[in-house]
C-alpha atoms as a PDB file:
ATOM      1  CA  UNK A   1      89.356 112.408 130.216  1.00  0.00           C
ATOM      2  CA  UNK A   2      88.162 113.044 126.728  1.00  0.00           C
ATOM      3  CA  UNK A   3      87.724 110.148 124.716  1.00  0.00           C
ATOM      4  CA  UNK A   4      90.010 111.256 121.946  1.00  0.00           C
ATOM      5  CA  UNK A   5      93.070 111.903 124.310  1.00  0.00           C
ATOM      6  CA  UNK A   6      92.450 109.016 126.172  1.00  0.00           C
ATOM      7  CA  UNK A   7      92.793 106.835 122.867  1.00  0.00           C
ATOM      8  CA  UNK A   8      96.086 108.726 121.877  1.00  0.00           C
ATOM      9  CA  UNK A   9      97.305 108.121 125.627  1.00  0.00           C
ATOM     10  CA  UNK A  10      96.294 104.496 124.950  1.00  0.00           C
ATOM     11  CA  UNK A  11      97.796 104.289 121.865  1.00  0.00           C
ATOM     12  CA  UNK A  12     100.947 105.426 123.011  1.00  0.00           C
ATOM     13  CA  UNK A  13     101.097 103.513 125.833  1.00  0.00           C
ATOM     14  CA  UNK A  14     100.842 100.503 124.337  1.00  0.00           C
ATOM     15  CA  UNK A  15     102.944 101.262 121.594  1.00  0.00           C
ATOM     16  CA  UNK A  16     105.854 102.211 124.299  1.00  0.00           C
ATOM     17  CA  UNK A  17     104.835  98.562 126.117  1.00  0.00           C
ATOM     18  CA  UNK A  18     104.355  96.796 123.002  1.00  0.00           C
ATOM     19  CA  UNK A  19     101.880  94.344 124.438  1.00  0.00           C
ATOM     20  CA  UNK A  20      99.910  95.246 127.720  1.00  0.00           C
ATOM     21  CA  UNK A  21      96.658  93.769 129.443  1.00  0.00           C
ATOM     22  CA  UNK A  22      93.328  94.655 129.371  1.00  0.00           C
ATOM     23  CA  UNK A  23      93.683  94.712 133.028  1.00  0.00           C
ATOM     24  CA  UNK A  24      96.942  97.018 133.168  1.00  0.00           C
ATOM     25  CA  UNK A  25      95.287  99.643 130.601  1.00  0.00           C
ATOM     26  CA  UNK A  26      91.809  99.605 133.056  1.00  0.00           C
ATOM     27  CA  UNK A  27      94.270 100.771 135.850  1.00  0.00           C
ATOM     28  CA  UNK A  28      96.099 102.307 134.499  1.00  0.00           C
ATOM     29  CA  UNK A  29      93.600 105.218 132.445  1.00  0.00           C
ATOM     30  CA  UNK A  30      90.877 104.162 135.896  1.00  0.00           C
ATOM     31  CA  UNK A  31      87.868 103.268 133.222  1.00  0.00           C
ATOM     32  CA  UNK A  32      85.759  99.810 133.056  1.00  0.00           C
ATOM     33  CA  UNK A  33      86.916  96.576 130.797  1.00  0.00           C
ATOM     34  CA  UNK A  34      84.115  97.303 128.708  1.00  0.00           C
ATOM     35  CA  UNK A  35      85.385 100.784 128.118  1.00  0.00           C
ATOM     36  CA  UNK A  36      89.106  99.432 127.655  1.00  0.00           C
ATOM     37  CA  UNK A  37      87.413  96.725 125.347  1.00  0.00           C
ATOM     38  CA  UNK A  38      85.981  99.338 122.512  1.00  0.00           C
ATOM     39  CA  UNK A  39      88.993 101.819 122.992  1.00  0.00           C
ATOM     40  CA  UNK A  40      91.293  98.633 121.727  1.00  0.00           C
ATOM     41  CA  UNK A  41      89.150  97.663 119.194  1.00  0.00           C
ATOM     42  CA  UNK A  42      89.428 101.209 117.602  1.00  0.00           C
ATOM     43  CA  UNK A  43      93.190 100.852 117.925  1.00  0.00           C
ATOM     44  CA  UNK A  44      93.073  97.317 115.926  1.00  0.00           C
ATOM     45  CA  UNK A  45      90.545  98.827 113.290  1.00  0.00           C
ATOM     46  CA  UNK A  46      93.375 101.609 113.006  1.00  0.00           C
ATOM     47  CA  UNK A  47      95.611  98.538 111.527  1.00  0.00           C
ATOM     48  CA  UNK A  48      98.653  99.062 113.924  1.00  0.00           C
ATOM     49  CA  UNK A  49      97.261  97.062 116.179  1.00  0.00           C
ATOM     50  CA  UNK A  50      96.209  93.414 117.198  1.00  0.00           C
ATOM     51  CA  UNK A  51      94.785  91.381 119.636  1.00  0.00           C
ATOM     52  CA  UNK A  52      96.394  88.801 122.167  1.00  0.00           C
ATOM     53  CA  UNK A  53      95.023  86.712 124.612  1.00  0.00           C
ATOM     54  CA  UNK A  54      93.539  89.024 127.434  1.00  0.00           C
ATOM     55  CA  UNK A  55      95.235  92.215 125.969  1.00  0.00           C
ATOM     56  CA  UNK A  56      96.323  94.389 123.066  1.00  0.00           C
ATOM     57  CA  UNK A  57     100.119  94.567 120.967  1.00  0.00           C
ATOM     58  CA  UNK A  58     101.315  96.769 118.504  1.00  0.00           C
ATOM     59  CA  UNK A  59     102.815  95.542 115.553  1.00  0.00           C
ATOM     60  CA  UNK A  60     106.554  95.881 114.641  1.00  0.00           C
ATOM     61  CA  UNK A  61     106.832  97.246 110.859  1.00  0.00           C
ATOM     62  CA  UNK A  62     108.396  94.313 108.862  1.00  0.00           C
ATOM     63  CA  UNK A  63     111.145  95.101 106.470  1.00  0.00           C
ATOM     64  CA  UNK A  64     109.687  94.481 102.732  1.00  0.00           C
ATOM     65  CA  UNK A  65     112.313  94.394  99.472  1.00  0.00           C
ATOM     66  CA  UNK A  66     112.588  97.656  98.242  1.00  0.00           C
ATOM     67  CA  UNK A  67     110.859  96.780  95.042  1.00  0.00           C
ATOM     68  CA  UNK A  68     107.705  96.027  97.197  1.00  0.00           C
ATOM     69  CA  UNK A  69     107.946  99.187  98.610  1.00  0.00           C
ATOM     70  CA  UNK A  70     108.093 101.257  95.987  1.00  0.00           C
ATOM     71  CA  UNK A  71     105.056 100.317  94.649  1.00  0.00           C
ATOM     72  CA  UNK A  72     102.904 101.401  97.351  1.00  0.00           C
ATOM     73  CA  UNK A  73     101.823 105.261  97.779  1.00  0.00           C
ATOM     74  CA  UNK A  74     103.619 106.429  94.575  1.00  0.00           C
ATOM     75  CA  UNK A  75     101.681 109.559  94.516  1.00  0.00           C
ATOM     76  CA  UNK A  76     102.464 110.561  97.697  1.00  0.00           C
ATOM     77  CA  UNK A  77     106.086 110.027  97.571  1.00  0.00           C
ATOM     78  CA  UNK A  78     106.318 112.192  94.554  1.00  0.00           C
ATOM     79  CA  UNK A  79     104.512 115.431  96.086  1.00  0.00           C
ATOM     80  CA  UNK A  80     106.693 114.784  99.130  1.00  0.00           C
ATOM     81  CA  UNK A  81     109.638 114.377  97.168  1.00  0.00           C
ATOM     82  CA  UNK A  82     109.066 117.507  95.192  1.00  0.00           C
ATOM     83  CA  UNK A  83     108.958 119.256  98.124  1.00  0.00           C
ATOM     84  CA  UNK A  84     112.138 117.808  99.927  1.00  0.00           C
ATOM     85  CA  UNK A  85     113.927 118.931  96.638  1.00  0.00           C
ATOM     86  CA  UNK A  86     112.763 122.057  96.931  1.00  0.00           C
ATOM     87  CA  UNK A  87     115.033 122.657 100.081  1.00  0.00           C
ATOM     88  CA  UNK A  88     117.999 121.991  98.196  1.00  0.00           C
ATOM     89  CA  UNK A  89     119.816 125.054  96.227  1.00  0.00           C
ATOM     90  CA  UNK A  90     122.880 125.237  93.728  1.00  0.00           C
ATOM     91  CA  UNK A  91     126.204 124.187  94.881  1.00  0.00           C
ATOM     92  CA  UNK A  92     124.713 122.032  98.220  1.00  0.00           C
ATOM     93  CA  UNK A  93     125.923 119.169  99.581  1.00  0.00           C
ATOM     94  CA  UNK A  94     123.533 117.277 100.874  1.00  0.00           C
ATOM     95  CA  UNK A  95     123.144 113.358 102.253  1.00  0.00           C
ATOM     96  CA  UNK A  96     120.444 111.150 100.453  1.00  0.00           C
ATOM     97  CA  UNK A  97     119.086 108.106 102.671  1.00  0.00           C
ATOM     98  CA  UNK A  98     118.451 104.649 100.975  1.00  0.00           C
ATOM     99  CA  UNK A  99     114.547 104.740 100.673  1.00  0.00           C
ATOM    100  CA  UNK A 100     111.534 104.699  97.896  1.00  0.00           C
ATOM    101  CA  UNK A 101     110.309 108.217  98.988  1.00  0.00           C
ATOM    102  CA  UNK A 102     113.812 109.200  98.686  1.00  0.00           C
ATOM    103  CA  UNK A 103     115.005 108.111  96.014  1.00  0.00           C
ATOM    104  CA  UNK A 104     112.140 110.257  93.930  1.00  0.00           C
ATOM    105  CA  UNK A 105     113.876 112.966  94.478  1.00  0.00           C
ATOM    106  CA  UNK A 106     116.719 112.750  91.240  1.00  0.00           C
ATOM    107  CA  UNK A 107     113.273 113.839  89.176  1.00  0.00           C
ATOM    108  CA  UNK A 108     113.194 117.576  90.642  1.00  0.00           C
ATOM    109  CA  UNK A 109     117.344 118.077  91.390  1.00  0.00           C
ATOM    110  CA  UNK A 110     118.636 117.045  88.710  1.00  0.00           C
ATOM    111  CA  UNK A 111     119.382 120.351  87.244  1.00  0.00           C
ATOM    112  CA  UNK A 112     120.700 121.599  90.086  1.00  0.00           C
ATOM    113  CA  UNK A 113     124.534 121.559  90.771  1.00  0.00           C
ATOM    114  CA  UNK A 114     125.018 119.030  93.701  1.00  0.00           C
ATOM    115  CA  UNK A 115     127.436 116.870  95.715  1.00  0.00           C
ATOM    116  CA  UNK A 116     125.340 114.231  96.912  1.00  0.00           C
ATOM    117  CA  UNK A 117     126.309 111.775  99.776  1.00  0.00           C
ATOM    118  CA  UNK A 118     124.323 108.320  99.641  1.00  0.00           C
ATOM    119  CA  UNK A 119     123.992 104.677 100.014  1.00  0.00           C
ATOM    120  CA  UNK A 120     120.822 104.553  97.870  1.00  0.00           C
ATOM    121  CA  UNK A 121     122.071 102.214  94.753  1.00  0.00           C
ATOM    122  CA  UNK A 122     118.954 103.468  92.649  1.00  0.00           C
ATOM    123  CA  UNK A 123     119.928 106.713  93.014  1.00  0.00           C
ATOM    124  CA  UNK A 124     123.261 106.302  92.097  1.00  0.00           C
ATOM    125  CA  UNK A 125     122.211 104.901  89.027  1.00  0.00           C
ATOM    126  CA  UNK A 126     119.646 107.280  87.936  1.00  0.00           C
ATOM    127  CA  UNK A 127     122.119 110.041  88.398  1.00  0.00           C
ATOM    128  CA  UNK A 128     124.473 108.708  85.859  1.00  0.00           C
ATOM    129  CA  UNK A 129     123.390 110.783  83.305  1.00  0.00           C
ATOM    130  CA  UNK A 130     123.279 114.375  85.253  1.00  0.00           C
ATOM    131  CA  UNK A 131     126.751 115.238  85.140  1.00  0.00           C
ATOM    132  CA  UNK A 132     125.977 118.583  87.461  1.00  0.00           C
ATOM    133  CA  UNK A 133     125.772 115.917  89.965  1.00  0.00           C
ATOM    134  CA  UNK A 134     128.470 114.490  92.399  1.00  0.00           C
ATOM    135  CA  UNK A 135     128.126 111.610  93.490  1.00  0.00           C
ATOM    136  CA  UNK A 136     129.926 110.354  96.307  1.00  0.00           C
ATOM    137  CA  UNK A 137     129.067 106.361  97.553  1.00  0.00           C
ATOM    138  CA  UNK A 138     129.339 105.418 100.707  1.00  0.00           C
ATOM    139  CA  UNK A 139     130.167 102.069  99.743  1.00  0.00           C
ATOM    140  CA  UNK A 140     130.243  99.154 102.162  1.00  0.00           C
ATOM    141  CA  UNK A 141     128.216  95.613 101.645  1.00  0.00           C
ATOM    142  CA  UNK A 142     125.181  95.753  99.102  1.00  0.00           C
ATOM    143  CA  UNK A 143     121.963  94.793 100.595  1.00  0.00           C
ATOM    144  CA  UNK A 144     119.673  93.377  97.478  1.00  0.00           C
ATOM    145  CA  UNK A 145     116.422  93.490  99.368  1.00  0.00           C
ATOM    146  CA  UNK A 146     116.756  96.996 100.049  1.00  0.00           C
ATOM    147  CA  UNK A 147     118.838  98.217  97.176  1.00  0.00           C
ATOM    148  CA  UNK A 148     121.563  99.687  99.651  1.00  0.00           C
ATOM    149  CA  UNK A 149     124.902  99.786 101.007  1.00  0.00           C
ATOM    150  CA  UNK A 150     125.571  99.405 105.109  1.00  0.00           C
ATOM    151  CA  UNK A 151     128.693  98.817 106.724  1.00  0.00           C
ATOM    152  CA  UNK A 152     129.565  99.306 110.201  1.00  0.00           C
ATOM    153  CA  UNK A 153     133.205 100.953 109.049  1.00  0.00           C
ATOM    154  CA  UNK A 154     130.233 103.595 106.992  1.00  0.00           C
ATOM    155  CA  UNK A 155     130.356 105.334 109.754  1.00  0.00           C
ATOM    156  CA  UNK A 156     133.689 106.369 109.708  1.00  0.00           C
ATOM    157  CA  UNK A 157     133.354 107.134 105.983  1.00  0.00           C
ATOM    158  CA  UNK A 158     130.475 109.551 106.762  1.00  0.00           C
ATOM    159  CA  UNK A 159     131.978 111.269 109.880  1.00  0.00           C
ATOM    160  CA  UNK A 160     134.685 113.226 107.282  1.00  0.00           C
ATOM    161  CA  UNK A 161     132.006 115.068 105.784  1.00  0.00           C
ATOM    162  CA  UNK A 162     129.833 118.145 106.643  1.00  0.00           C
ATOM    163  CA  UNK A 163     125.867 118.736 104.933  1.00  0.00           C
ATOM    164  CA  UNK A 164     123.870 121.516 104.190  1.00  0.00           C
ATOM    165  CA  UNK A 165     120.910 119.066 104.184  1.00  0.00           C
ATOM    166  CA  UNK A 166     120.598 115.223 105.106  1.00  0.00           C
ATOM    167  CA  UNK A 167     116.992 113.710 103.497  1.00  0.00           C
ATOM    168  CA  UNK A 168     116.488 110.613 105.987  1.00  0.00           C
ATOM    169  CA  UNK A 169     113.885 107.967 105.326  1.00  0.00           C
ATOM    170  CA  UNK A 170     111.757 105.978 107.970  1.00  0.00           C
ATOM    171  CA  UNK A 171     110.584 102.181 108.490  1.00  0.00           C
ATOM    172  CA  UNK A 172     108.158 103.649 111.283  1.00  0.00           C
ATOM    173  CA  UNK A 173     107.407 106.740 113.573  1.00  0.00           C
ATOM    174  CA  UNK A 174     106.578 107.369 116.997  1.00  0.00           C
ATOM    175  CA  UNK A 175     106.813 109.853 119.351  1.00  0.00           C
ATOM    176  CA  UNK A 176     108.023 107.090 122.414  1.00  0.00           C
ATOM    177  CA  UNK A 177     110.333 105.097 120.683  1.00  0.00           C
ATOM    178  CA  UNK A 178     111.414 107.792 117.103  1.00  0.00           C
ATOM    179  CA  UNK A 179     112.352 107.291 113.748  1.00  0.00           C
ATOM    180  CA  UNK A 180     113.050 103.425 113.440  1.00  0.00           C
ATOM    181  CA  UNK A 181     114.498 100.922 110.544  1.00  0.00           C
ATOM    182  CA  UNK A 182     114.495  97.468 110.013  1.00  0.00           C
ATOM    183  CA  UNK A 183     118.505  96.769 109.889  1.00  0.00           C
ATOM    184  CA  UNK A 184     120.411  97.637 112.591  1.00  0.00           C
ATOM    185  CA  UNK A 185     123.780  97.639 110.597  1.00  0.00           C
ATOM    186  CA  UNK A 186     122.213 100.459 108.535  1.00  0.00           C
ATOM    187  CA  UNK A 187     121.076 102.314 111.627  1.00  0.00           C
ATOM    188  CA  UNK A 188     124.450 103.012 112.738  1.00  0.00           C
ATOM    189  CA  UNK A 189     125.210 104.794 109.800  1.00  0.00           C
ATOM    190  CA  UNK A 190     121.937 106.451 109.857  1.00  0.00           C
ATOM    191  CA  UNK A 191     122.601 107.819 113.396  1.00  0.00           C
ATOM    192  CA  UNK A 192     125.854 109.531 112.341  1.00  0.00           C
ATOM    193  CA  UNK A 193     124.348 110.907 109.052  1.00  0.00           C
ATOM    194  CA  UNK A 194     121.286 112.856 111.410  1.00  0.00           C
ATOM    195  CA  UNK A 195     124.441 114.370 113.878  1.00  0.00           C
ATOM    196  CA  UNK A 196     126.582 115.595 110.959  1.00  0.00           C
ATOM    197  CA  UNK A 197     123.286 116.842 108.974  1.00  0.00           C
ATOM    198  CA  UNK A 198     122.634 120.490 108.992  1.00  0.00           C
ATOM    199  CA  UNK A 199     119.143 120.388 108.313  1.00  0.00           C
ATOM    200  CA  UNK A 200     117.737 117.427 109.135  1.00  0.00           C
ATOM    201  CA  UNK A 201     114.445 116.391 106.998  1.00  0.00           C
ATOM    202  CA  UNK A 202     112.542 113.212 107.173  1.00  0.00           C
ATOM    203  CA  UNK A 203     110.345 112.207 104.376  1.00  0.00           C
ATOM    204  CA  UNK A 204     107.452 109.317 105.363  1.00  0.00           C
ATOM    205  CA  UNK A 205     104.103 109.249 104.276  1.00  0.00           C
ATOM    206  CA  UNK A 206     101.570 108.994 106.482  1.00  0.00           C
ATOM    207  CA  UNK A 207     101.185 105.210 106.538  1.00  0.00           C
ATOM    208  CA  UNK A 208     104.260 105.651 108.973  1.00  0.00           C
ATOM    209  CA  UNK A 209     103.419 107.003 111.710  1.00  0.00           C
ATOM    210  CA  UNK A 210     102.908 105.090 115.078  1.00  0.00           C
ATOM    211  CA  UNK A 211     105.247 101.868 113.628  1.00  0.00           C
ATOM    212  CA  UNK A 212     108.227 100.757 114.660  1.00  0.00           C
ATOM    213  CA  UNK A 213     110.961  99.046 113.611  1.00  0.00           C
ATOM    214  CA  UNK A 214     113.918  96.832 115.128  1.00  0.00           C
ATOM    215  CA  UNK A 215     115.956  99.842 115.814  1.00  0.00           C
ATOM    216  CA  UNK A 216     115.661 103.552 116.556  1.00  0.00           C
ATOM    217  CA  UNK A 217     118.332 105.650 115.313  1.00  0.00           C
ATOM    218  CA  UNK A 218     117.393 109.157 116.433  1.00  0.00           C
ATOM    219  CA  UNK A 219     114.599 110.536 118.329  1.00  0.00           C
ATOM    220  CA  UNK A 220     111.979 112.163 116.668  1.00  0.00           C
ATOM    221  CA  UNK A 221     113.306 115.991 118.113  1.00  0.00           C
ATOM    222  CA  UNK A 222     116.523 115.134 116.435  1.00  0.00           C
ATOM    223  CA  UNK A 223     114.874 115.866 113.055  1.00  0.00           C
ATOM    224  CA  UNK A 224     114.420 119.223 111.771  1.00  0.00           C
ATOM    225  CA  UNK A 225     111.492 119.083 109.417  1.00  0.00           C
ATOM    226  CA  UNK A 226     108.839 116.135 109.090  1.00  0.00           C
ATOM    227  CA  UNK A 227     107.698 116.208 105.399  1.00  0.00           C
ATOM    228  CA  UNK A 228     104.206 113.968 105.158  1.00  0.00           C
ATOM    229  CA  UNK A 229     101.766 113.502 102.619  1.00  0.00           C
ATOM    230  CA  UNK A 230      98.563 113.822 104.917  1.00  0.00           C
ATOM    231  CA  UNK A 231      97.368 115.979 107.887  1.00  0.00           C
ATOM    232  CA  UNK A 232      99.250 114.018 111.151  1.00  0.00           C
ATOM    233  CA  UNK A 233      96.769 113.395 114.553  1.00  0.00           C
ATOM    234  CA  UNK A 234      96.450 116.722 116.913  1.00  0.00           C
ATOM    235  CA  UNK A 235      99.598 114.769 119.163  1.00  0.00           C
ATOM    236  CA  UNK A 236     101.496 114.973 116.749  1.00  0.00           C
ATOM    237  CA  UNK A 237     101.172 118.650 115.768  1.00  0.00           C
ATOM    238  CA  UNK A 238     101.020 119.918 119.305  1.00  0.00           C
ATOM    239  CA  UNK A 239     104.252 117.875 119.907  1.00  0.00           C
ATOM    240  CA  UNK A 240     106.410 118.669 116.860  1.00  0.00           C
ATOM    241  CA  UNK A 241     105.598 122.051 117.758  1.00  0.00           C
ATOM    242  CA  UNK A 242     106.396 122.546 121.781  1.00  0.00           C
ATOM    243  CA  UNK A 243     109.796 120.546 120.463  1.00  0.00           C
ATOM    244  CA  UNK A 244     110.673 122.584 117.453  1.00  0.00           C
ATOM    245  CA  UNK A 245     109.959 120.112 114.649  1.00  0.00           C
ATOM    246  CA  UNK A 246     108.797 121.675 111.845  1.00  0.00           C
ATOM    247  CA  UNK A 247     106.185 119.819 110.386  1.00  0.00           C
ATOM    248  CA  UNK A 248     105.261 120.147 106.660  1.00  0.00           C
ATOM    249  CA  UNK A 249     102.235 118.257 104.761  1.00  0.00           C
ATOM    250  CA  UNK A 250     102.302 118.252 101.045  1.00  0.00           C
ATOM    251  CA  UNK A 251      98.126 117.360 100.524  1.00  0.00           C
END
């Protein structure tokens, strides 16, 4: 096996495992320690990665406030921003997640005549002043750290209505284990939002991919387009495209 693929296989396996022996991945992939031992430490220098006694574990993405988050990759969320808003046309009602990459989006729709669906509070408040815009809350209990509302009785609120376009953001992305966030109370209601969506678009930068949160609430084939900010691994391309995922990089 190529070197290459067999560090993706690796990567993936441990990722689906979370932590796994040096002994289990020389079985398992039939190559010496020392072999095993310089595949995992290109998986640690890759950052998602760490070192245990005797074996490798991947690291669960933490959830950070939102202000913390928005701080980081500004640039990118903007160009993939501009391009999620470019899916959107007059008189479209669409769904906007709670997120930092999401919430740049009011900067290139605001001229547009919308309803928009969310349980973003910064968005809600940025759109005060577009008056072409509907806004609908989903209401529920406000979560400061994220700058958010989740409910479990969201759900219900969300089932009544039908989107052209749902923009979903992401905590972390894998192929094994999907699009993942940090509170499971807000999962629920992102679950429902991806099976009422029509087209279903997830905007993470590339510093998301192969992290995972506490909960997955779809699978990555549930989503329609991936919009990125940088080139994803060859996996990843020749998987979003034997399972129909269209995958779109702003850079």
């Amino acid at each position: 096996m190529l070197k290459n693929k067999r560090l993706e296989r690796i990567k993936q396996y441990v990722i689906e495992h979370q932590c796994v022996s040096l002994d289990d991945l020389m079985t398992t992939f039939e190559v010496s320690k020392n072999t095993i031992r310089r595949d995992v430490q290109k998986l640690v220098e890759q950052g998602h990665f760490h070192k245990v006694y005797g074996g490798v574990a991947f690291k669960l993405a933490r959830l950070e406030s939102f202000d913390d988050r928005q701080i980081k990759n500004q640039t990118a969320k903007q160009s993939i921003a501009k391009v999620a808003a470019s899916m959107v046309k007059d008189g479209d009602t669409i769904f906007i997640d709670s997120g930092t990459t999401t919430l740049e989006m009011i900067h290139y729709i605001h001229q547009k005549t919308l309803t928009i669906v969310t349980n973003n509070v910064d968005f809600i408040s940025q759109a005060m002043p577009f008056h072409n815009l509907t806004i609908l809350s989903t209401g529920g209990f406000l979560e400061r750290k994220t700058k958010s509302f989740s409910d479990h009785s969201i759900s219900r609120v969300i089932d009544q209505y039908n989107f052209d376009q749902v923009f979903m953001a992401s905590t972390g992305v894998s192929i094994t284990n999907g699009v993942t966030n940090s509170s499971p109370v807000e999962s629920s209601m992102k679950e429902i939002v991806v099976k009422k969506g029509g087209d279903v678009f997830l905007l993470v930068d590339h510093t998301k991919f192969d992290k995972q949160a506490m909960v997955t609430y779809c699978k990555l084939d549930a989503v329609n387009y991936v919009i990125t900010d940088k080139q994803l691994s060859e996996n990843y391309q020749t998987w979003m495209k034997t399972n129909n995922v269209k995958l779109i990089v702003t850079d």
